[in-house]
Structure formats: structure tokens, C-alpha cells
Protein backbone atom coordinates (compact mmCIF):
# COMPACT_ATOMS: atom_id res chain seq x y z
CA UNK A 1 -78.57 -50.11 -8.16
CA UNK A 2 -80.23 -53.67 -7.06
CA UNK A 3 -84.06 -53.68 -8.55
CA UNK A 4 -85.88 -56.98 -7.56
CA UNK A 5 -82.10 -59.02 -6.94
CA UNK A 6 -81.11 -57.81 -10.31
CA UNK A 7 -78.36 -55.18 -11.33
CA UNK A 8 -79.47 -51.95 -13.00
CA UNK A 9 -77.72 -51.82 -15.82
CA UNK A 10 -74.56 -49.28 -15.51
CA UNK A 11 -74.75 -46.21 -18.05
CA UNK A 12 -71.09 -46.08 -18.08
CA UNK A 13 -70.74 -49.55 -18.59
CA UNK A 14 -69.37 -50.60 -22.47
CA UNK A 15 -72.67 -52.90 -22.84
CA UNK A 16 -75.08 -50.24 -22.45
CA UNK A 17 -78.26 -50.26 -24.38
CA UNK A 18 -76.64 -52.61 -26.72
CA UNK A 19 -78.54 -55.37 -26.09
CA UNK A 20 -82.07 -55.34 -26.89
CA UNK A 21 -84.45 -54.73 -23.66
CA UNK A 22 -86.95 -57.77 -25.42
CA UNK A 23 -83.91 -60.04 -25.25
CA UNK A 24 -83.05 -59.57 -21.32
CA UNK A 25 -86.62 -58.26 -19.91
CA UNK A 26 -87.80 -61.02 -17.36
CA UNK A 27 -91.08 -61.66 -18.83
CA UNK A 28 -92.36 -63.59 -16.16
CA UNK A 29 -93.41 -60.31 -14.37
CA UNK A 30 -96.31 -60.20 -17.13
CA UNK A 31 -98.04 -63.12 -15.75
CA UNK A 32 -99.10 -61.15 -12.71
CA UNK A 33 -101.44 -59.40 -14.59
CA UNK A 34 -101.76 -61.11 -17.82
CA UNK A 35 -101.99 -65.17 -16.22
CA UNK A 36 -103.87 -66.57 -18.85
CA UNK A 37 -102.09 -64.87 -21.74
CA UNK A 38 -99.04 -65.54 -19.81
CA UNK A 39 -99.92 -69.24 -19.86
CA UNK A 40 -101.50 -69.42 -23.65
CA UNK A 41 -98.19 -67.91 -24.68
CA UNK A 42 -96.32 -70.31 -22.79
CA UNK A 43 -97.84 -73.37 -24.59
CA UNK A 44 -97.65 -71.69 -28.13
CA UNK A 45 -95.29 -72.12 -30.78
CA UNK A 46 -93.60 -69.28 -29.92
CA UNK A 47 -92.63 -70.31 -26.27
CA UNK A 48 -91.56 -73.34 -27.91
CA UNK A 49 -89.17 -71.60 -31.06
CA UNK A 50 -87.80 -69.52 -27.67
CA UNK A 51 -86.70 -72.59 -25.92
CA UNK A 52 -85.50 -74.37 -28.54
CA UNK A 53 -83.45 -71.64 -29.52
CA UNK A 54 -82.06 -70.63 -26.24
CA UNK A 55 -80.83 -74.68 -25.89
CA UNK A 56 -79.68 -75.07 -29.48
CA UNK A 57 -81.78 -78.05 -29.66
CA UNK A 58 -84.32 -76.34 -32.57
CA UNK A 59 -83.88 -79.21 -35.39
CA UNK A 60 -86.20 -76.96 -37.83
CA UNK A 61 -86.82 -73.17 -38.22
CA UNK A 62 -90.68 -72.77 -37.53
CA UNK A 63 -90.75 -70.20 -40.06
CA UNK A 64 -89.42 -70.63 -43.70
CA UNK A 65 -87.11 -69.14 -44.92
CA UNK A 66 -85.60 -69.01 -41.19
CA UNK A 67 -86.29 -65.37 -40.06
CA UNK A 68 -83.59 -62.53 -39.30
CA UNK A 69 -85.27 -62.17 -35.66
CA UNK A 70 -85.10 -64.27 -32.81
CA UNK A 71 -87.70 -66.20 -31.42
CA UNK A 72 -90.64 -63.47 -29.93
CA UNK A 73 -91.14 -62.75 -26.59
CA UNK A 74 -94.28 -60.68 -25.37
CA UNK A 75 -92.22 -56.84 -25.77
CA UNK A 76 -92.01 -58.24 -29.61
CA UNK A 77 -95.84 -58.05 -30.12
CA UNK A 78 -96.58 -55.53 -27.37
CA UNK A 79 -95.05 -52.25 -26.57
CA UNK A 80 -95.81 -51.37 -22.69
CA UNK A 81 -94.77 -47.36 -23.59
CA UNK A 82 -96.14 -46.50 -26.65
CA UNK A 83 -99.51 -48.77 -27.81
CA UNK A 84 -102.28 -46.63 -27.31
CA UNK A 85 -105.04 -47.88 -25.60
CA UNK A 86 -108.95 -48.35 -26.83
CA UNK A 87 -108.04 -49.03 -30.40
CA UNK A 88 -111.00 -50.14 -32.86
CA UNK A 89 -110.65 -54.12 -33.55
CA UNK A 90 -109.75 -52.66 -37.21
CA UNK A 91 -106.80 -50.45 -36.18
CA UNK A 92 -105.62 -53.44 -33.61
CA UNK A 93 -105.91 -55.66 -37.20
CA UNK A 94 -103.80 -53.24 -39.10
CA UNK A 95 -100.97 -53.03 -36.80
CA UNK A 96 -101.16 -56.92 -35.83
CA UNK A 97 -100.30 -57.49 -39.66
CA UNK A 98 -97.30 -54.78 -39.88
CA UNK A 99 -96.11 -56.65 -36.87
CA UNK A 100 -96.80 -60.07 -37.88
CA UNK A 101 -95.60 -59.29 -40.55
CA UNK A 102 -92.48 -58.53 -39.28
CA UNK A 103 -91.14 -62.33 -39.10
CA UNK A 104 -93.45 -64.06 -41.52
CA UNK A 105 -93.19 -61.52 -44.14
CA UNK A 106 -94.59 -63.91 -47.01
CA UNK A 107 -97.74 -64.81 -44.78
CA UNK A 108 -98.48 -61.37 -44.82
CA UNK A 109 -97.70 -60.37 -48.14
CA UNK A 110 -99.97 -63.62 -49.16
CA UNK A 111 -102.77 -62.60 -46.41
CA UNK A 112 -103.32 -59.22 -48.02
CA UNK A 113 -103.73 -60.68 -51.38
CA UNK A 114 -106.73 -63.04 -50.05
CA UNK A 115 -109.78 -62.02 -49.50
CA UNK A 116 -109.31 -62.02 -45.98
CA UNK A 117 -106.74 -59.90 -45.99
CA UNK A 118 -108.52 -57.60 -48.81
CA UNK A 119 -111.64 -56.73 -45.96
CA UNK A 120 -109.34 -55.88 -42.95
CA UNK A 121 -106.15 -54.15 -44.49
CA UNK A 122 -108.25 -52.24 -47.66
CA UNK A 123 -111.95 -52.36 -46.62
CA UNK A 124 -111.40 -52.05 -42.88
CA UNK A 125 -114.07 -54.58 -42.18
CA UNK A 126 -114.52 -54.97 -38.16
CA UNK A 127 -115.64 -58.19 -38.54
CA UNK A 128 -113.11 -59.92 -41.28
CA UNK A 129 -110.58 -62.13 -39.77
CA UNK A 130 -107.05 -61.02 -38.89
CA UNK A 131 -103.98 -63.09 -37.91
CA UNK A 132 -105.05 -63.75 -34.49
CA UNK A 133 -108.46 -65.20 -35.38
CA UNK A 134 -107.34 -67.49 -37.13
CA UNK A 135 -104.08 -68.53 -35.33
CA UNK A 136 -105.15 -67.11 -31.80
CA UNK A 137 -102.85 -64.02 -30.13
CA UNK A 138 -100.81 -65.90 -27.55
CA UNK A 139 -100.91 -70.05 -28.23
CA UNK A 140 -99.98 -68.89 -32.26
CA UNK A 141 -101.16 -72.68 -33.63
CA UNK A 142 -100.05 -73.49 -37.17
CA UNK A 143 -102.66 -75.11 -38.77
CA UNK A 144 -100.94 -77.20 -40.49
CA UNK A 145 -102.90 -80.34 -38.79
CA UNK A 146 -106.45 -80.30 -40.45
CA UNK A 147 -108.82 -80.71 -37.70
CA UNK A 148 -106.93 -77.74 -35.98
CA UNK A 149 -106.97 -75.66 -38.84
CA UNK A 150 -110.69 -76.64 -39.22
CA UNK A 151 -111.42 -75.35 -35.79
CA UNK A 152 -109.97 -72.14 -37.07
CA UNK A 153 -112.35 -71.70 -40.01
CA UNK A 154 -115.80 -72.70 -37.60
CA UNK A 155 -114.86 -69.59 -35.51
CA UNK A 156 -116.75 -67.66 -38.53
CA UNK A 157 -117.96 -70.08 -40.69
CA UNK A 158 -119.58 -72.41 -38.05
CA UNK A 159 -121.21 -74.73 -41.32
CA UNK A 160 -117.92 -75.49 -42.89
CA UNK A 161 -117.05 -78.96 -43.33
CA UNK A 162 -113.58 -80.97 -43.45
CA UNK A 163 -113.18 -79.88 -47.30
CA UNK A 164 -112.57 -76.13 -45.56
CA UNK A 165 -109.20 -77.38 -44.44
CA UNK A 166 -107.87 -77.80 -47.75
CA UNK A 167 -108.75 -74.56 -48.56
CA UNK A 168 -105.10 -72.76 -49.62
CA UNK A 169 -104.74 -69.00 -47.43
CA UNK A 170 -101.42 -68.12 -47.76
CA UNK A 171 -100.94 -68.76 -51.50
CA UNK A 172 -97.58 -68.53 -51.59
CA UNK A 173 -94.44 -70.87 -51.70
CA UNK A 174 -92.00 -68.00 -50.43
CA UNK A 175 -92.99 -69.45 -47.02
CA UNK A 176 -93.11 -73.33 -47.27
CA UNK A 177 -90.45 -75.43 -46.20
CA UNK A 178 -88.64 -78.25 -48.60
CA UNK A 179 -90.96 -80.87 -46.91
CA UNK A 180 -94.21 -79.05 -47.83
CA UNK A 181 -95.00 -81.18 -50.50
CA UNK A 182 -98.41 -80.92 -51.05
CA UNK A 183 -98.92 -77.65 -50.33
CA UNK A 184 -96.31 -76.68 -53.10
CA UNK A 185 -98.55 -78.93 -55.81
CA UNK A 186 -101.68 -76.92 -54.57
CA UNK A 187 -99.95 -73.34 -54.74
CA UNK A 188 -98.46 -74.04 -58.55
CA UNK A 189 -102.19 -75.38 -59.58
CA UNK A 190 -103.10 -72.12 -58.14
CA UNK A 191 -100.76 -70.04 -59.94
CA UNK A 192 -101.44 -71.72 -63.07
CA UNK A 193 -105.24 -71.39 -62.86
CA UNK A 194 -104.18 -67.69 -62.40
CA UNK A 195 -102.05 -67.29 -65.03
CA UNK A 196 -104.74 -68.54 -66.98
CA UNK A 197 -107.15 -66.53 -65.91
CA UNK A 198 -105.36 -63.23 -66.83
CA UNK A 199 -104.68 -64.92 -70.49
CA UNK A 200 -108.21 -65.26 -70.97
CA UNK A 201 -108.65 -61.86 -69.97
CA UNK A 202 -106.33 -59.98 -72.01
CA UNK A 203 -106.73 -62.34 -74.92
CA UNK A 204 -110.56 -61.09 -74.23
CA UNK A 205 -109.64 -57.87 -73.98
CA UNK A 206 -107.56 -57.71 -77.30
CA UNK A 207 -110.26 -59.19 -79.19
CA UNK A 208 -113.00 -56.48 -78.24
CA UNK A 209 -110.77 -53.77 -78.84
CA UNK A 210 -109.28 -55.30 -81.80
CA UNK A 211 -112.74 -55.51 -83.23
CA UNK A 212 -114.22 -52.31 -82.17
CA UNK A 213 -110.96 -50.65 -84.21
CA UNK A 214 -111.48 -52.46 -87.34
CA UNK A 215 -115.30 -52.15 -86.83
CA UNK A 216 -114.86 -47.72 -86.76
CA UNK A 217 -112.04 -48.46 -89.41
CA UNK A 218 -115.04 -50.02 -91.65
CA UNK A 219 -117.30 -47.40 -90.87
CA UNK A 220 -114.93 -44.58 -92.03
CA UNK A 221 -113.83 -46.37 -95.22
CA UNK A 222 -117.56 -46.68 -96.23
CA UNK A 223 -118.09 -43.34 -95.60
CA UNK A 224 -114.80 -42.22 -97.72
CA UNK A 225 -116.22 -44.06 -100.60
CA UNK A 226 -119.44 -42.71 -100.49
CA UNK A 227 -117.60 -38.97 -101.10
């Protein structure tokens, strides 16, 4: 059967449902509805992974370590069967992470440890910021320049000044690449500052209990030699 000058695919053919239907979908049907995603997505990083992977002429993976899924298409994020519609922003949030999540799995682990992440995924605060705040649904911008990532912050905190774009969200190396220098310096400091932290509060912790046991250990002695 011939569907818009293409081929149905043939049940009885040995190829059958054995290649993903994200991978061969024509996705340019979705701009007749959806132009301006359509063309956001287009001019985003993952349009550009896509090409650069379909040409061979990708010279970097865009995400670190390079991920077991190919470049995402729009049936990657969406699913045109099964998404229910009206969802609150905060259930939209929840699944945007499991699905973000899917490819950059050390963002997300990282984003639900900040405090970003700690209001949507835990609190279920409608007005923290999820992935697509920050990084936008379709054009999916890095922020690895500063003034682009400082854009990102003045969507919520409209006083913040350039000293916001040094401000470390995804505090983990898991995701860096080898030429992420400074980032990497930032992210130990970090850890160390937090190792250092829970020291201080176990070595706190030992101490007060230490001394409340010797303190009831007192009290019981004095009262065994006053028998």
C-alpha cells in the first residue's frame, strides 16, 4: 500500500517492526501543525547532533559520556498515542525529567540533587524550574556560553547579575567532557566543601552524644556512691 509516495511497510516482510518508528517517521509532517516548534527544534542542538550523525561528520558527542541513543527526533520527547492531554505544569515536569533523563542521565541525577530539582521532582512546586526552562523544549541551548546561560537564570530571577553564570547546576563530573576544565576544578571544590561539611557534622554529632553519655554516666556513678 502507497501512503503519501511512500511504501507501507509489508507485515510479511523480514524487516518488520524492527526498526524503530522514531528512526524512519518523516517528521516534517509535524511542522504543519507545530511550525514554530518545528522550526525551534530545527535550530537546536538536537537538529544539529541528528545531522551530524546521519553524515558522520559529528567530531564530538554533545553529551558526555556519548549516549546509548541516537540523536532525538520529536517521537523521542513526544508520544502522539499515549501522552495524555491537560497535564498540570508539575506532572509535564516530572515526566520531562524521566525522559530527559533518558540520554543525559547524570544531568538528571545531578538536577534532582539541586535545589531546583528538590521543588519540582519532591515538593511538586508549579512554579520551580524544570529542564525546559532553563534550556527551552525545542532549541535545547547548552549554556555553556555565559551570557546565554545568564539569559536562562533572568527568566526567574530577573535581578541576577553576570556572577549567576558561574553558578555550578549540574554538580557532577559524570557528565563533563575531557576539555571541561574549569568546570571539573569547580565541581571537586564543591565536593570537597561537601565532604567537609558532613565531617563537621558527624564530628559534631559525636561530640554531643559522646558528652551526653559520659555526662548520664557521671550522674549514675554519683548516685552509686551516695548508696
Amino acid at each position: 500500500m502507497i501512503e503519501s509516495g511512500r511504501a507501507h511497510p509489508d507485515p510479511e516482510g523480514p524487516g518488520f517492526l524492527k526498526t524503530p518508528a522514531i528512526s524512519s517517521y518523516d517528521y516534517g509532517r509535524c511542522q504543519k501543525c507545530h511550525q514554530v516548534s518545528y522550526d525551534r527544534y530545527m535550530a537546536g542542538g538536537h537538529a544539529r547532533a541528528r545531522s551530524d550523525e546521519a553524515d558522520g561528520t559529528q567530531r564530538a558527542p554533545a553529551v558526555w559520556p556519548p549516549a546509548l541513543y541516537a540523536a532525538p527526533t520529536c517521537g523521542a520527547c513526544h508520544s502522539s498515542h499515549y501522552d495524555p492531554s491537560g497535564l498540570s505544569r508539575v506532572e509535564s515536569g516530572r515526566r520531562m525529567i524521566v525522559v530527559c533523563s533518558q540520554c543525559h542521565p547524570a544531568h538528571g541525577a545531578s538536577y534532582r540533587d539541586n535545589i531546583h530539582g528538590r521543588l519540582a521532582a519532591d515538593l511538586k512546586t508549579a512554579s520551580a524550574a524544570y529542564c525546559t526552562d532553563c534550556h527551552g523544549a525545542h532549541t535545547t541551548a547548552s549554556l555553556r556560553d555565559p551570557e546565554t546561560a545568564l539569559a536562562a537564570c533572568r527568566r526567574c530571577h530577573s535581578d541576577a547579575g553576570p556572577e549567576y553564570a558561574n553558578i555550578v547546576i549540574h554538580a557532577s563530573a559524570d557528565h563533563l567532557k575531557p576539555e571541561d576544565n574549569d568546570k571539573n576544578t569547580a565541581i571537586r571544590w564543591i565536593e570537597r566543601v561537601r565532604l567537609a561539611a558532613v565531617i563537621v557534622v558527624a564530628l559534631s554529632l559525636v561530640f554531643f552524644f559522646g558528652h551526653s553519655i559520659l555526662w548520664i554516666l557521671r550522674e549514675l556513678h554519683e548516685k552509686l556512691r551516695k548508696h
